[in-house]
Protein backbone atom coordinates (compact mmCIF):
# COMPACT_ATOMS: atom_id res chain seq x y z
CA UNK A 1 74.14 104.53 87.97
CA UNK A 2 71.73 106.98 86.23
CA UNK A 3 69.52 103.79 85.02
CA UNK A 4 69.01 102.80 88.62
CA UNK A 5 68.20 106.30 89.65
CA UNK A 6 65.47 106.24 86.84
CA UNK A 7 64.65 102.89 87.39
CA UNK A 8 63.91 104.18 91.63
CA UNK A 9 61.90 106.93 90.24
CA UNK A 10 59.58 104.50 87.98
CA UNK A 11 58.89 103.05 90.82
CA UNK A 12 58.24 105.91 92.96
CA UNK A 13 56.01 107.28 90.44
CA UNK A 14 54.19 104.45 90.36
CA UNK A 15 53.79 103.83 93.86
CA UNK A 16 52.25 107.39 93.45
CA UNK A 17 49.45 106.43 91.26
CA UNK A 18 49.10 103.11 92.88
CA UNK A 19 48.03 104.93 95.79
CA UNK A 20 45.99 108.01 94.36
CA UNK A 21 44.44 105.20 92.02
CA UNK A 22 42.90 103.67 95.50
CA UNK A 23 42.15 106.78 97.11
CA UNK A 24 39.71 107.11 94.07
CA UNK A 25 38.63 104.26 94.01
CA UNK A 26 37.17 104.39 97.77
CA UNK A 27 35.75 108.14 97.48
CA UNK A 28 32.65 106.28 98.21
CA UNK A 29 33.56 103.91 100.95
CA UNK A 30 32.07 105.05 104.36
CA UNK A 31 34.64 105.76 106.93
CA UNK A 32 37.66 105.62 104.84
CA UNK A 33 40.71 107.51 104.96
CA UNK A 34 42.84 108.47 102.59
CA UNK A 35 46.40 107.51 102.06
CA UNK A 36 49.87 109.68 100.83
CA UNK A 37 53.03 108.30 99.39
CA UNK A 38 55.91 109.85 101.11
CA UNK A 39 59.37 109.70 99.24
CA UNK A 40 62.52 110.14 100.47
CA UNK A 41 65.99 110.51 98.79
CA UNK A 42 69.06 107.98 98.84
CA UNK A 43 72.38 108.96 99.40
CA UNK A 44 74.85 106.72 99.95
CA UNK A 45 78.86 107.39 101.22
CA UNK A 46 81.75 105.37 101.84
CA UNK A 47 84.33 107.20 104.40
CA UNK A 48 86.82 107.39 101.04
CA UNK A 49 84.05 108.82 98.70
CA UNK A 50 84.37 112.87 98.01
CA UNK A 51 81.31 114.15 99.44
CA UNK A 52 81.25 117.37 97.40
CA UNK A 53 81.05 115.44 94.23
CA UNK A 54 78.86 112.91 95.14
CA UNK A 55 75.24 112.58 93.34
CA UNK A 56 72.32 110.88 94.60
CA UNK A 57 71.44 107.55 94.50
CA UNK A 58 67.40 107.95 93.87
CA UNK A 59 64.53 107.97 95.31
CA UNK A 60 62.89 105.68 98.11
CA UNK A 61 58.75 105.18 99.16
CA UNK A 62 59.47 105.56 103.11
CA UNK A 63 55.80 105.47 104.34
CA UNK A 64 52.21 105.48 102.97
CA UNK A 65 50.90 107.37 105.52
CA UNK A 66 46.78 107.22 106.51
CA UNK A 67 45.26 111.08 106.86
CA UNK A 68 42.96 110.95 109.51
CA UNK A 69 41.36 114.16 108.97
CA UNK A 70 37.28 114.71 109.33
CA UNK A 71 35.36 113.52 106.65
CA UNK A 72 31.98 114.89 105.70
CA UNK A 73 28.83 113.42 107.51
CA UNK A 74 25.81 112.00 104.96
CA UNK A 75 22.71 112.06 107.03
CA UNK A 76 20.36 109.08 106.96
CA UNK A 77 16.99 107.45 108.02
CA UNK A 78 18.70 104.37 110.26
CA UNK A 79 19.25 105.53 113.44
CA UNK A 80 21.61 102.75 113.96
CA UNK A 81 24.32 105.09 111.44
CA UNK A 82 26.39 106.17 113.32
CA UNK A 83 29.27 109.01 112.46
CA UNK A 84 32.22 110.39 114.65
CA UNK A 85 32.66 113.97 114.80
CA UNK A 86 36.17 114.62 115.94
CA UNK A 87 38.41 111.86 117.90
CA UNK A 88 37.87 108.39 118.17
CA UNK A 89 36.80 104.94 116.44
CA UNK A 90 34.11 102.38 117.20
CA UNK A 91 35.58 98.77 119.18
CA UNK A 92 34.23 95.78 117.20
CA UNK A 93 35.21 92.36 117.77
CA UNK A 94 34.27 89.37 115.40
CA UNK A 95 32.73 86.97 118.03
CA UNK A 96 30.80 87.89 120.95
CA UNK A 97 33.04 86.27 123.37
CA UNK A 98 36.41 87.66 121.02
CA UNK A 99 39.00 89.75 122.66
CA UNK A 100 40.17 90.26 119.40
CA UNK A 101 39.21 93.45 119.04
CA UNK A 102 39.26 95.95 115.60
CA UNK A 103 38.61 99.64 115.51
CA UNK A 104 36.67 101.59 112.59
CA UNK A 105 35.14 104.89 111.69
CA UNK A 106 32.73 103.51 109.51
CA UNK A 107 29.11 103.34 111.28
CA UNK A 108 26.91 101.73 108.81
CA UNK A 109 25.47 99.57 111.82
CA UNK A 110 22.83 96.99 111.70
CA UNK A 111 20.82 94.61 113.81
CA UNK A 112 21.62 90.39 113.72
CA UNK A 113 19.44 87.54 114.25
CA UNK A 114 19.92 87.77 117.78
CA UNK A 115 19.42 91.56 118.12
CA UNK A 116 23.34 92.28 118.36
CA UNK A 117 24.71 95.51 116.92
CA UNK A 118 26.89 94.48 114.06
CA UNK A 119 28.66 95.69 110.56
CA UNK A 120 28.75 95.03 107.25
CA UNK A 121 31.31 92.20 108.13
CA UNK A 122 29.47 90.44 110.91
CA UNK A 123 31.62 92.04 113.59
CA UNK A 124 29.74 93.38 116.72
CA UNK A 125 29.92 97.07 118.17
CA UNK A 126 31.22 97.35 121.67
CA UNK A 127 29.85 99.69 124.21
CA UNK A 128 29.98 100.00 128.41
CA UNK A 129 27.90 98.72 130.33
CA UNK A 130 25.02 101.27 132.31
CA UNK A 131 23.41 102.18 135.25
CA UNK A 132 19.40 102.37 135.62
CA UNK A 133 20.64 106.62 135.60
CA UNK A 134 22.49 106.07 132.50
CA UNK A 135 25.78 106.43 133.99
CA UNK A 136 28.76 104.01 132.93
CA UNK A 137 30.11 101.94 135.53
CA UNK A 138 33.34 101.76 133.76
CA UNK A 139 34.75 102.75 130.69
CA UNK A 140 37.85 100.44 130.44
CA UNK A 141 37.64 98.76 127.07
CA UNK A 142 38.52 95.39 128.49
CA UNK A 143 34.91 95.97 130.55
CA UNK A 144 32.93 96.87 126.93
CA UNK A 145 30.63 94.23 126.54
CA UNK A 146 28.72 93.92 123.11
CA UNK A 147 25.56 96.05 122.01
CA UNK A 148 22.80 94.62 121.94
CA UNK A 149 19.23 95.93 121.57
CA UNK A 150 16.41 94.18 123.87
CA UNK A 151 13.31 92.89 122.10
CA UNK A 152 11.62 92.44 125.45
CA UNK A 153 9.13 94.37 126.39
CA UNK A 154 8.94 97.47 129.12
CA UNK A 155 7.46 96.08 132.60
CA UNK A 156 4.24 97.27 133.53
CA UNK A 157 3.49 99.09 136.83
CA UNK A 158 0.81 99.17 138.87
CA UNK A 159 -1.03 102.23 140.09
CA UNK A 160 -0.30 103.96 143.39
CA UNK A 161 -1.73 107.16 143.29
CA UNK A 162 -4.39 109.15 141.47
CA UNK A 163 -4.02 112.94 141.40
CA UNK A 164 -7.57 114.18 141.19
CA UNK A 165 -8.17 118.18 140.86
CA UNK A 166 -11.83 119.58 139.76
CA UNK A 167 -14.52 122.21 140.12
CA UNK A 168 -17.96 120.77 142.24
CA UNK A 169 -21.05 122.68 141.14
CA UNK A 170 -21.93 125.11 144.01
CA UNK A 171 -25.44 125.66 142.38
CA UNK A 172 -26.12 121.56 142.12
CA UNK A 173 -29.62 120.11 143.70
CA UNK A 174 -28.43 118.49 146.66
CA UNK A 175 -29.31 114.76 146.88
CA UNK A 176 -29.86 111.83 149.12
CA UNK A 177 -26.37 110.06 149.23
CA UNK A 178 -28.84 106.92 150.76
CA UNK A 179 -30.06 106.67 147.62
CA UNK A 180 -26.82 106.28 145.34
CA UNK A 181 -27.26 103.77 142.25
CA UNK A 182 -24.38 104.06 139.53
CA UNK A 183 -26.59 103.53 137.31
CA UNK A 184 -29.14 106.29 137.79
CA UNK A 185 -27.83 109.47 137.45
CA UNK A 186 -30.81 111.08 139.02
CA UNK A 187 -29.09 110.59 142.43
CA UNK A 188 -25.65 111.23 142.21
CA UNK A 189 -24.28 115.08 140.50
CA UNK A 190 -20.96 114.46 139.43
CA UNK A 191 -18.68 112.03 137.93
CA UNK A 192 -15.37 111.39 136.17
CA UNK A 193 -13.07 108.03 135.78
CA UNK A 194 -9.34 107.07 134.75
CA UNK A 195 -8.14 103.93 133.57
CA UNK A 196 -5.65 102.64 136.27
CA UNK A 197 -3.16 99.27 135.78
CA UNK A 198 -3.12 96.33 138.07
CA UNK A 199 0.37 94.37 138.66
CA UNK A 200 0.63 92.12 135.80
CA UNK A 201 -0.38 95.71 133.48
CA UNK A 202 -4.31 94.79 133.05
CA UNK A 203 -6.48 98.31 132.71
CA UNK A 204 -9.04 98.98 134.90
CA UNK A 205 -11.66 101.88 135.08
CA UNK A 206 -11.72 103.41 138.01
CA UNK A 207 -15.13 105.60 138.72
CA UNK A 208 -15.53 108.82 140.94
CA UNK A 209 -18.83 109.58 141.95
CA UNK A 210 -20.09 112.98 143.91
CA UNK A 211 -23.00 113.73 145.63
CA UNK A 212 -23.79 117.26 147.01
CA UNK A 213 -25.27 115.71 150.66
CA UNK A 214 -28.81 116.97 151.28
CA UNK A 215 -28.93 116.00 155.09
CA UNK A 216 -25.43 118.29 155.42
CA UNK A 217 -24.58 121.58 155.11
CA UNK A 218 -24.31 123.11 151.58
CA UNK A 219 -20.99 122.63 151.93
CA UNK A 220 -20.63 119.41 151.68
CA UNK A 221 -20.08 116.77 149.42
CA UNK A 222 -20.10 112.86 149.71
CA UNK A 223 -17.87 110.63 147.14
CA UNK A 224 -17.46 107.23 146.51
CA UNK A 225 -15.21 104.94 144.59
CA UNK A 226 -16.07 102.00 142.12
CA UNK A 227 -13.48 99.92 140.34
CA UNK A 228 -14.98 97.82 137.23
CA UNK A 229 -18.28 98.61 138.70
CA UNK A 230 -17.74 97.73 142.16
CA UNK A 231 -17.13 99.77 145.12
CA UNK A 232 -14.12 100.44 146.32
CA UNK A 233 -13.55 100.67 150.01
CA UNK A 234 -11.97 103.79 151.45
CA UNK A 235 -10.07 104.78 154.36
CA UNK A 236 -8.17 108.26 155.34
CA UNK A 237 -4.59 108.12 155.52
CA UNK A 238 -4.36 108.31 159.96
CA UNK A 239 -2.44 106.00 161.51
CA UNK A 240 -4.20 103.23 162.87
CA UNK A 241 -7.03 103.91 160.46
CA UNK A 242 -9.47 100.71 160.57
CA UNK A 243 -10.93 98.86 157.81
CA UNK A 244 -13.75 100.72 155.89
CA UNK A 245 -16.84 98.75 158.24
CA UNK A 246 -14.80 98.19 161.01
CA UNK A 247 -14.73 99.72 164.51
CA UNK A 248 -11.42 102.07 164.38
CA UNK A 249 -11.52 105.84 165.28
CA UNK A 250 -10.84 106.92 161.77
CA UNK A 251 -12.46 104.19 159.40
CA UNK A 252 -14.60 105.68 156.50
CA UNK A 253 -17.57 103.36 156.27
CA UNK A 254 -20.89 103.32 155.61
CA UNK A 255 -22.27 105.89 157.98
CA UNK A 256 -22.66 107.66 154.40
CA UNK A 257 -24.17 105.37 152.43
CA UNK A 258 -26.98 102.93 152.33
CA UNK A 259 -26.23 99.39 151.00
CA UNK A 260 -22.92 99.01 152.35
CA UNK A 261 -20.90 101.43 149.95
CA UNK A 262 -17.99 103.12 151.58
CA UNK A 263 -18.01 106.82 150.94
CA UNK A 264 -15.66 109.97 152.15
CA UNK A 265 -16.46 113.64 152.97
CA UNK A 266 -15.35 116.84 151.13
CA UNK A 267 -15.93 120.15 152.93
CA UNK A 268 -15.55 123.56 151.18
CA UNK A 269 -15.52 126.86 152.19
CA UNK A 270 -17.49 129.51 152.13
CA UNK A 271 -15.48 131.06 149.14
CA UNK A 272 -15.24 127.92 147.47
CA UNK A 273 -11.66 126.27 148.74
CA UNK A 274 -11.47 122.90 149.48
CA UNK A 275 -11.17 122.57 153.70
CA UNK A 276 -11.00 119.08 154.60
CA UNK A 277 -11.62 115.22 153.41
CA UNK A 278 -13.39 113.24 156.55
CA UNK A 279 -13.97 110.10 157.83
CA UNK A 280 -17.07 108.62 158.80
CA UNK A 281 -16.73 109.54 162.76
CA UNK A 282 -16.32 113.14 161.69
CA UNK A 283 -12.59 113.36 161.57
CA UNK A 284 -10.61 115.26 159.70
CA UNK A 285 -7.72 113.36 157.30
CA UNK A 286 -5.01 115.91 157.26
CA UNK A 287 -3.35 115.75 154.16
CA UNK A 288 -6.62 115.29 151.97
CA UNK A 289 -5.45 111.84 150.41
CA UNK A 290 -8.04 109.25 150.08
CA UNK A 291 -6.45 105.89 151.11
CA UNK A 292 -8.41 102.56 149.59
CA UNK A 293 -7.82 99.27 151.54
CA UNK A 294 -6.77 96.14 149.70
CA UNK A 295 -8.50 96.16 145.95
CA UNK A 296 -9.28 92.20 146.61
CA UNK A 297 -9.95 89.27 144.74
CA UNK A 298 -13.11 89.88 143.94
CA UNK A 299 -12.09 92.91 141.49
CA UNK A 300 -8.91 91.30 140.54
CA UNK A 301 -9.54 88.17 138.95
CA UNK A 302 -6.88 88.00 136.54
CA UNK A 303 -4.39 86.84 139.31
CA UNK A 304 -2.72 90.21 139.87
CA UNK A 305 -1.73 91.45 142.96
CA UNK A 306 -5.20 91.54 145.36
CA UNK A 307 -3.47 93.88 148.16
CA UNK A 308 -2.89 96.71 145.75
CA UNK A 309 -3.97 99.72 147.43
CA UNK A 310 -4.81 103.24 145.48
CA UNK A 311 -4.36 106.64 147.11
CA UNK A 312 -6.88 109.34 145.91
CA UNK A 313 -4.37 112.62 146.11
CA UNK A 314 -6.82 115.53 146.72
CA UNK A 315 -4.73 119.00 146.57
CA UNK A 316 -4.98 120.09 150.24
CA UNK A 317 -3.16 122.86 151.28
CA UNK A 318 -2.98 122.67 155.02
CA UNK A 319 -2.06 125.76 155.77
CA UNK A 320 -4.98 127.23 153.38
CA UNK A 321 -2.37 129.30 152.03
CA UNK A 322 -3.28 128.53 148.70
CA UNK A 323 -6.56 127.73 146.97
CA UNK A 324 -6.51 124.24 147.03
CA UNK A 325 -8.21 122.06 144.53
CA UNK A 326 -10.94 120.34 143.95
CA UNK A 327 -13.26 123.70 144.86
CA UNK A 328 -16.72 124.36 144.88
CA UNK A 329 -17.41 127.23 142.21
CA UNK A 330 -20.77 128.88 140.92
CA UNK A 331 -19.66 126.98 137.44
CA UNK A 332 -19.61 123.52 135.69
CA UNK A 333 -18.85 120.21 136.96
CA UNK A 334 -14.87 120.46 135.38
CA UNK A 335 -11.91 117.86 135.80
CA UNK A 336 -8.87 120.15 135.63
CA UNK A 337 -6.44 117.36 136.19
CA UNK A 338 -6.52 113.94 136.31
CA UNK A 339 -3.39 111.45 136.16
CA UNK A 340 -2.30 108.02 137.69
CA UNK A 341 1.12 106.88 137.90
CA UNK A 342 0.60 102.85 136.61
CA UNK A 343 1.75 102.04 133.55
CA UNK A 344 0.29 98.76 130.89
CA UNK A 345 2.73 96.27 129.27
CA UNK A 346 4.55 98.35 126.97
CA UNK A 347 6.53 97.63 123.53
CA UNK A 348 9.85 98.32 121.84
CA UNK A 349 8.81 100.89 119.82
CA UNK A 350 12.30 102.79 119.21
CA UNK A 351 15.68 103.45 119.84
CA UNK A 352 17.83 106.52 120.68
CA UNK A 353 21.59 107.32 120.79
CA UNK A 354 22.48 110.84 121.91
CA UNK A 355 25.85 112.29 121.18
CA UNK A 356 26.99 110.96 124.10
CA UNK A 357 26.54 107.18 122.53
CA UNK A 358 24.25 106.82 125.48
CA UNK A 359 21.54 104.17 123.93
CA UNK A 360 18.00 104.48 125.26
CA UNK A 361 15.15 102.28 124.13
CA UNK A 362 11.63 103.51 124.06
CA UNK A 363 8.63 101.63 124.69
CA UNK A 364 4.58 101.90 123.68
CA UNK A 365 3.56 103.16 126.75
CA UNK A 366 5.64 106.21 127.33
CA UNK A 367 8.26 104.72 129.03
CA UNK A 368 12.30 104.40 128.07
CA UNK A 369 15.02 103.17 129.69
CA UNK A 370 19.04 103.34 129.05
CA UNK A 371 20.71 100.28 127.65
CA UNK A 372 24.88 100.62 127.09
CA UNK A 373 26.53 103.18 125.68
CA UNK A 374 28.57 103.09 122.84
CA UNK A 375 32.40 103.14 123.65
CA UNK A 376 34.67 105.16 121.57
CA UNK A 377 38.55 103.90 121.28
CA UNK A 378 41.48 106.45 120.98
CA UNK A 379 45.41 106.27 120.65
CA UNK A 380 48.09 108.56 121.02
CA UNK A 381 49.26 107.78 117.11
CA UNK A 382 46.56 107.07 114.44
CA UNK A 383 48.87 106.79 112.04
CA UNK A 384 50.84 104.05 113.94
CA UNK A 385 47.52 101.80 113.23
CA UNK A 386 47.81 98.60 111.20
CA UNK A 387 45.87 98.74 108.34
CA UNK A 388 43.31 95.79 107.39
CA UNK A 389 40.24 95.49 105.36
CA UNK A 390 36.61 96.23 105.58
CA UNK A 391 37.84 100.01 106.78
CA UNK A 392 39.43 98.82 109.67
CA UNK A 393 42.16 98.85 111.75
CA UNK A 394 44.01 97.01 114.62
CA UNK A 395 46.11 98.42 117.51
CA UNK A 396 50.66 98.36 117.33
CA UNK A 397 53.50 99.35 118.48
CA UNK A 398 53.85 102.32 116.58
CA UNK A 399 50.06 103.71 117.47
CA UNK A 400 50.30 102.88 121.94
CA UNK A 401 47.82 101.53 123.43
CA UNK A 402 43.66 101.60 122.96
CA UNK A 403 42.54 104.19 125.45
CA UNK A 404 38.42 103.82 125.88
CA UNK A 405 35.89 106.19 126.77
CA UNK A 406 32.81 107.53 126.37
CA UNK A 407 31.68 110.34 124.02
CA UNK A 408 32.08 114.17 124.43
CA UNK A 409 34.21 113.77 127.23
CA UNK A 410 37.65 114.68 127.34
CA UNK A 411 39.77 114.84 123.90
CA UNK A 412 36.89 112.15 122.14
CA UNK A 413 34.68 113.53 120.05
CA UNK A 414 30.89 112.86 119.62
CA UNK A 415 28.71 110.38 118.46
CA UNK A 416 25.54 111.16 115.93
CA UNK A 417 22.85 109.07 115.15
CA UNK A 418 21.53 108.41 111.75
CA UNK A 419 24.75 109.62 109.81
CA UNK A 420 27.81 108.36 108.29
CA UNK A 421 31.12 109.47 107.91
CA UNK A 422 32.12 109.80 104.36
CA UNK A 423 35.49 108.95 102.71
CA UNK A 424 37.84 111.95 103.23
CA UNK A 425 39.06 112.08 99.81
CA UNK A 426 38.87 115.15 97.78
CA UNK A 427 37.90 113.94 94.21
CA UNK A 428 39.75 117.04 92.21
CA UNK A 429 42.82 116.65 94.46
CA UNK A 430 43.34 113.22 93.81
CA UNK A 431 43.08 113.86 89.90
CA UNK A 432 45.55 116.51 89.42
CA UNK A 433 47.93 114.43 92.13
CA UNK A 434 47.63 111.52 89.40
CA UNK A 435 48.12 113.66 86.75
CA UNK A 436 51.17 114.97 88.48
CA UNK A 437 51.98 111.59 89.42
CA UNK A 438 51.71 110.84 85.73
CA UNK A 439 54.03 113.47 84.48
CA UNK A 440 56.50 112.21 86.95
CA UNK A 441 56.30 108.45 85.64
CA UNK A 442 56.56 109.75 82.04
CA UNK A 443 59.89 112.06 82.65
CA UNK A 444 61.62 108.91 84.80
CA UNK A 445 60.90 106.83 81.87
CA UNK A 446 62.30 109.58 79.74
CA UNK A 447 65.74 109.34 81.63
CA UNK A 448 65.23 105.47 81.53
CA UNK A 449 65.26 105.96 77.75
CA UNK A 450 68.01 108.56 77.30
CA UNK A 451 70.06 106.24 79.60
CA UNK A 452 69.37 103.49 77.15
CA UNK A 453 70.49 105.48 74.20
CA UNK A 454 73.77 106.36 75.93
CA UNK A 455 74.83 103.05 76.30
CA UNK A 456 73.77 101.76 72.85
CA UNK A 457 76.22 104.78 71.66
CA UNK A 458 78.67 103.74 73.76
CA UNK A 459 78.84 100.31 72.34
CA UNK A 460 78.36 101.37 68.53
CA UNK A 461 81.90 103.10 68.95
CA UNK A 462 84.90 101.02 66.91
């Protein structure tokens, strides 16, 4: 009986090492945890047996249990690194259109030929799908679709508004707005332009010119608009307003200018405040913005949208509560603001994943949009998992089911970018467990030995 007890705790011993021996040997393996050898004794009894003299029958392995405790995080330049902090794994699934599905903690992601999110092992991260806000329509894992970065570009969009604040010279010589030329800057005393984007993304300059009017009060100011170096017609923002050159009530035209160039009106105060934008009959537009008709072929000739229209946003206040802007100061000519909302072509420039797993891609032209967000997998027993390769692990019985959601929200924990989850194993631990584990393999085959010497005594007796 005593050589079988020995013999268990050989094996016990060894199982021991076996398993400290590959907790060593993956100290360096991304996302791995670390295993323990649990032991348990044997006892056996028959109903006939005297149960104050019996002795135990060995020692058994019951479990190699996982620990799923935190490991460090290693902080990286590849954004697509990924590292949990607290609860959860990543979903990964070996095919794109697999319901096979694996769960890891090890984020050393990368991109595929076809821009897919994938592992060391091919296997592609899963995430849920988004809204244009970011939010996640669902978070059910059998919704998570795969990750995939776009290599498309960011769609262009056209310009709608200018917003145009400045300082007009009070001191400037006033001129003859009859005699505007663009290219003389003898008759014009003022000017300032912004690049604006047609439909399809193609820039455009777009050219504000101001003339202090000499046949008006000195008060008053006369613009005009040029696009590429034509003019741009003009119209106030009434109701009903006509085409610049037409016959309605409110049409800016060219009562201002000679050669058929539509121009608009800018009255100031006597304390420098912008009043009032006009049209050419005299009346008044009431919020201030400047409202061109249909840009037209003739500017457009890359195919892009001809009816685009631009609105020139003056900052009118109304109610003259407020200095409004542009004004009329005893100072410099001085753009204090000038932005357009249209936007060129743009490209993939970057990509972002917050600790939410929320995965935005940025673009060369300032915009970035939401993509998926990466889904995080939990279960009521990590323990229960089933153990495979390549750091991985697959749902049983004895873990429940794969509960998904998404990051930093209820018991999950979060995701961060450009890091990795090291191996929990604690190098010195491990050693002096081995060593222990050692000791215990050499005093088991000590009793193995004794036991051996026993017998041979036994049968040496005549």
């Amino acid at each position: 009986m005593s050589f079988n007890i020995a013999l268990s705790g050989v094996s016990a011993a060894q199982k021991d090492l076996d398993t400290t021996a590959n907790n060593i040997a993956n100290v360096n393996t991304v996302g791995f945890k670390e295993s323990r050898a649990e032991f348990g004794d044997v006892y056996a009894q028959s109903l006939l047996a005297g149960g104050k003299t019996k002795v135990g029958d060995g020692v058994l392995t019951q479990e190699v249990a996982q620990q799923f405790s935190q490991g460090s995080l290693q902080f990286t330049n590849n954004s697509l690194d990924l590292a949990i902090t607290g609860n959860g794994f990543f979903g990964t699934i070996p095919e794109i259109d697999s319901r096979d599905f694996s769960f890891t903690r090890a984020g050393q992601f990368k991109l595929d030929s076809d821009n897919f999110v994938v592992n060391s092992a091919g296997d592609n991260l899963l995430g849920f799908p988004v809204n244009p806000d970011g939010s996640s329509s669902s978070v059910a894992l059998s919704t998570t679709v795969p990750v995939r970065i776009p290599d498309s570009s960011g769609a262009p969009q056209e310009t709608t508004e200018v917003a145009l604040k400045m300082n007009l010279p009070a001191g400037a010589d006033a001129v003859d707005v009859d005699l505007f030329n663009p290219d003389d800057p003898l008759t014009y005393n003022a000017a300032t332009s912004v690049t604006v984007f047609d439909t399809l993304g193609d820039s455009h300059v777009m050219t504000y010119y101001f003339m202090k009017d000499s046949a008006a009060a000195g008060n008053e100011w006369v613009g005009v608009t040029y696009l590429d170096d034509l003019p741009l017609e003009t119209e106030g923002d009434i109701p009903g307003a006509g085409a610049a050159g037409g016959t309605g009530p409110n049409v800016v035209g060219e009562t201002f200018l000679g050669a058929g160039v539509s121009g608009f009106r800018m009255t100031f105060s006597n304390g420098g405040d912008f009043l009032t934008t006009q049209n050419s009959d005299g009346t008044n537009i009431p919020t201030g913005d400047l409202q061109s008709i249909a840009v037209g072929a003739a500017i457009f000739t890359n195919g892009s949208d001809p009816t685009q229209a631009i609105t020139t946003n003056f900052a009118l206040d109304p109610t003259n509560a407020t200095p409004s802007e542009p004004t009329q100061f005893a100072s410099a000519f001085e753009v204090t603001s000038l932005e357009q909302n249209g936007l060129p072509v743009g490209r993939l420039t970057g990509i972002d994943i917050g600790p939410d797993g929320l995965v935005r891609a940025t673009y060369s032209n300032g915009t970035s949009e939401p993509i998926v967000r990466v889904a995080l997998i939990r279960f009521a027993n990590d323990q229960g998992l089933t153990q495979q390769s390549g750091t991985q692990w697959q749902e049983s019985i004895l873990s429940g089911e794969a509960l998904a959601g998404e990051a930093t929200t209820g018991t999950f924990g979060e995701i961060n970018s450009s890091a990795l989850e090291q191996a929990n194993v604690n190098l010195t631990t491990e050693l002096i467990d081995m060593i222990i584990a050692q000791r215990n393999f050499q005093a088991n085959s000590r009793a193995l030995e004794v036991n051996n010497q026993l017998n041979q005594t036994v049968l040496n007796i005549r």
